[in-house]
C-alpha atoms as a PDB file:
ATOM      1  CA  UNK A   1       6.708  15.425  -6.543  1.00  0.00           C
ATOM      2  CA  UNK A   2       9.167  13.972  -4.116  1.00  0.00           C
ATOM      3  CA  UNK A   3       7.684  10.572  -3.271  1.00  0.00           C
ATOM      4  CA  UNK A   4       9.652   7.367  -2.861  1.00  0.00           C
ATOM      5  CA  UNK A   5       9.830   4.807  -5.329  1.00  0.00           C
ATOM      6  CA  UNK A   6       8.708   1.520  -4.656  1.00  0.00           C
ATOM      7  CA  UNK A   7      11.378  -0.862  -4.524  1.00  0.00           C
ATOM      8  CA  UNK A   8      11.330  -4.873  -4.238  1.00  0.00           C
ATOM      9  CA  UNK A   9      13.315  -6.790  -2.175  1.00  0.00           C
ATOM     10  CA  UNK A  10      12.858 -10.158  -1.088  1.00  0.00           C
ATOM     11  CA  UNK A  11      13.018 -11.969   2.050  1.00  0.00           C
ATOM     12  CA  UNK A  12      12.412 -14.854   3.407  1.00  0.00           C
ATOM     13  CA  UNK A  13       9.047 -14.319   4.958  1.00  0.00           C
ATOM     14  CA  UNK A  14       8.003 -13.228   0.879  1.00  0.00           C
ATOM     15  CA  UNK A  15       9.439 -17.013   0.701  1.00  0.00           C
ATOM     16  CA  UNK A  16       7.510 -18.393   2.761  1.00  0.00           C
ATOM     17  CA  UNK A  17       4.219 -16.436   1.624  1.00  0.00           C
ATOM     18  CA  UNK A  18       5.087 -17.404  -1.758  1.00  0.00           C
ATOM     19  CA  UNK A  19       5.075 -20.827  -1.283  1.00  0.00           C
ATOM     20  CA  UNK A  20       1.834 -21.218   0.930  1.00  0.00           C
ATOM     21  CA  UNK A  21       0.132 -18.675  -1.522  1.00  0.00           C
ATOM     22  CA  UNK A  22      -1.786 -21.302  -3.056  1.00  0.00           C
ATOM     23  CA  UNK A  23      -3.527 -22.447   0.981  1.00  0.00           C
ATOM     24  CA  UNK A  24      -4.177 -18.507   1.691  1.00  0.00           C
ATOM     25  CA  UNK A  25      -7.345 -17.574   0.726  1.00  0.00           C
ATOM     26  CA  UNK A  26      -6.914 -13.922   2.103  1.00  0.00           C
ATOM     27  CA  UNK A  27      -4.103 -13.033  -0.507  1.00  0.00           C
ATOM     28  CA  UNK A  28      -6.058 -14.731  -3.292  1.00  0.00           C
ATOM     29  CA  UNK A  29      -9.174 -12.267  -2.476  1.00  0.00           C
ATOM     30  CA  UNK A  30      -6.862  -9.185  -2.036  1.00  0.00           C
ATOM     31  CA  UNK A  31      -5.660  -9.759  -5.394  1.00  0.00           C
ATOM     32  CA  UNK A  32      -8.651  -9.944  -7.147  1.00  0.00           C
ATOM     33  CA  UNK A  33      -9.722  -6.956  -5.182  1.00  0.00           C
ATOM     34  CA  UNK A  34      -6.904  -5.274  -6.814  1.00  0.00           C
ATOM     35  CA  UNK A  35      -7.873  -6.374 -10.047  1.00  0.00           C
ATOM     36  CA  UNK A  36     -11.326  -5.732  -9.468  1.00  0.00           C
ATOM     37  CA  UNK A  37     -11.049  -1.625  -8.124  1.00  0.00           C
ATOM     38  CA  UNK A  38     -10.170   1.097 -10.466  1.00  0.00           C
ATOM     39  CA  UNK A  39      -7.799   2.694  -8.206  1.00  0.00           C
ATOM     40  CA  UNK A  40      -6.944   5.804 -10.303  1.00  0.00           C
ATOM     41  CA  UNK A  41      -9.966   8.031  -9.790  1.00  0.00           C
ATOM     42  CA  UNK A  42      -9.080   7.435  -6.186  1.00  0.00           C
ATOM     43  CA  UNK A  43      -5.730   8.336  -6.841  1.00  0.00           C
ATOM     44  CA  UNK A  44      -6.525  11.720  -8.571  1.00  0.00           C
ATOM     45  CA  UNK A  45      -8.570  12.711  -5.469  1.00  0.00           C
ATOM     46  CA  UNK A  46      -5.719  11.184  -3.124  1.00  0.00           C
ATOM     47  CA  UNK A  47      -3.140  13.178  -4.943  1.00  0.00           C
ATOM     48  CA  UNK A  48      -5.078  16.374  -5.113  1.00  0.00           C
ATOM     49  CA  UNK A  49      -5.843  16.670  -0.975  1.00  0.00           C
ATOM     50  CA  UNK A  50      -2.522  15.219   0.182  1.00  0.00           C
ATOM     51  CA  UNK A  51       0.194  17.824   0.238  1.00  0.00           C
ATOM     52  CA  UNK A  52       3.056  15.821   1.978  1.00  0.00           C
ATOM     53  CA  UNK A  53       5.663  14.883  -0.906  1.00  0.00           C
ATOM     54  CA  UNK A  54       5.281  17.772  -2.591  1.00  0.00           C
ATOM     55  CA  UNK A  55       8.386  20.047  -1.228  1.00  0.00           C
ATOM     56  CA  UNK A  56      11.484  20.065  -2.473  1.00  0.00           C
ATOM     57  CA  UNK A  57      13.334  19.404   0.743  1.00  0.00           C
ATOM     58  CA  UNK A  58      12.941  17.058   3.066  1.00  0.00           C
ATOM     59  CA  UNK A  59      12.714  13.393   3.513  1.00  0.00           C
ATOM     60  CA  UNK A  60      10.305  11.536   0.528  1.00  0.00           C
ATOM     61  CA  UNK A  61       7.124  10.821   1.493  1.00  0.00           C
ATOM     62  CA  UNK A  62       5.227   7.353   0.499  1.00  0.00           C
ATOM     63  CA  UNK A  63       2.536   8.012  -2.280  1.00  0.00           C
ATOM     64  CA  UNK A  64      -1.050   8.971  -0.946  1.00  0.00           C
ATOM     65  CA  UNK A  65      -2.241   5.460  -2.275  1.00  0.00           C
ATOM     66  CA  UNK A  66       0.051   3.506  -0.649  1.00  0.00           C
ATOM     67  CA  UNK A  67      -1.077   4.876   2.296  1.00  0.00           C
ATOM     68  CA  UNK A  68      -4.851   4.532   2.037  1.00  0.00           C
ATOM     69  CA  UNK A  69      -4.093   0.575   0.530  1.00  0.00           C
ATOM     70  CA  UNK A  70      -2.005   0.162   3.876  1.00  0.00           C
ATOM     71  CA  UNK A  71      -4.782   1.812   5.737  1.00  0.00           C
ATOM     72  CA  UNK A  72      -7.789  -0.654   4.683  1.00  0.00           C
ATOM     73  CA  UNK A  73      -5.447  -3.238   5.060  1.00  0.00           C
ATOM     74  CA  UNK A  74      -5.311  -1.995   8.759  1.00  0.00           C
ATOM     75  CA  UNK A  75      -8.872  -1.693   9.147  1.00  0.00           C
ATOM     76  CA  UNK A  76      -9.990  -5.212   7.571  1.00  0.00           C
ATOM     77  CA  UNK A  77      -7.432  -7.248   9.420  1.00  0.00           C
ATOM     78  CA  UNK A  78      -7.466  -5.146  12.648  1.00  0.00           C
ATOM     79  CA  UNK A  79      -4.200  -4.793  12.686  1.00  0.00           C
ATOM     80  CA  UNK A  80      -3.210  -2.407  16.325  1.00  0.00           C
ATOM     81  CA  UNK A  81      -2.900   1.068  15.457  1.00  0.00           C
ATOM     82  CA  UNK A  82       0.183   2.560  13.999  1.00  0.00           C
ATOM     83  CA  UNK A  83       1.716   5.569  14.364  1.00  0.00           C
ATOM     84  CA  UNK A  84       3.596   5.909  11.574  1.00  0.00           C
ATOM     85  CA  UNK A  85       0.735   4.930   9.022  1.00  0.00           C
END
């Protein structure tokens, strides 16, 4: 499969998150969210419907549950649509 790697870079809005983290109850509930789901069922059925990635050529593609992560992200903070999600 062709899909991108996730790389880390920091900036200084990750900076600033970093050190407010402790105020922000959002992040601390996402987290244990993330701790909480067992995301890989969901990513065997992700992987086995979504059939961007999988050519050879072509730009990479972002993995199916990166995508659906960003998605309910989208839908519980209502952030405006985007088009490229």
């Amino acid at each position: 499969m062709a899909y991108r790697k996730p790389q880390r870079y920091f900036s200084f809005a990750d900076l600033a998150v970093e050190i407010h983290a402790d105020k922000n109850r959002a992040l601390a509930v996402l987290k244990q969210l993330n701790l909480t789901i067992d995301w890989n069922p969901l990513k065997k059925l992700l992987d086995q419907f979504y059939q961007t990635g999988k050519q050879i050529e072509g730009g990479k593609a972002y993995p199916p549950l990166l995508l659906f992560k960003c998605l309910l992200l989208q839908k519980w903070f209502q952030i405006p649509s985007d088009p490229e999600l």
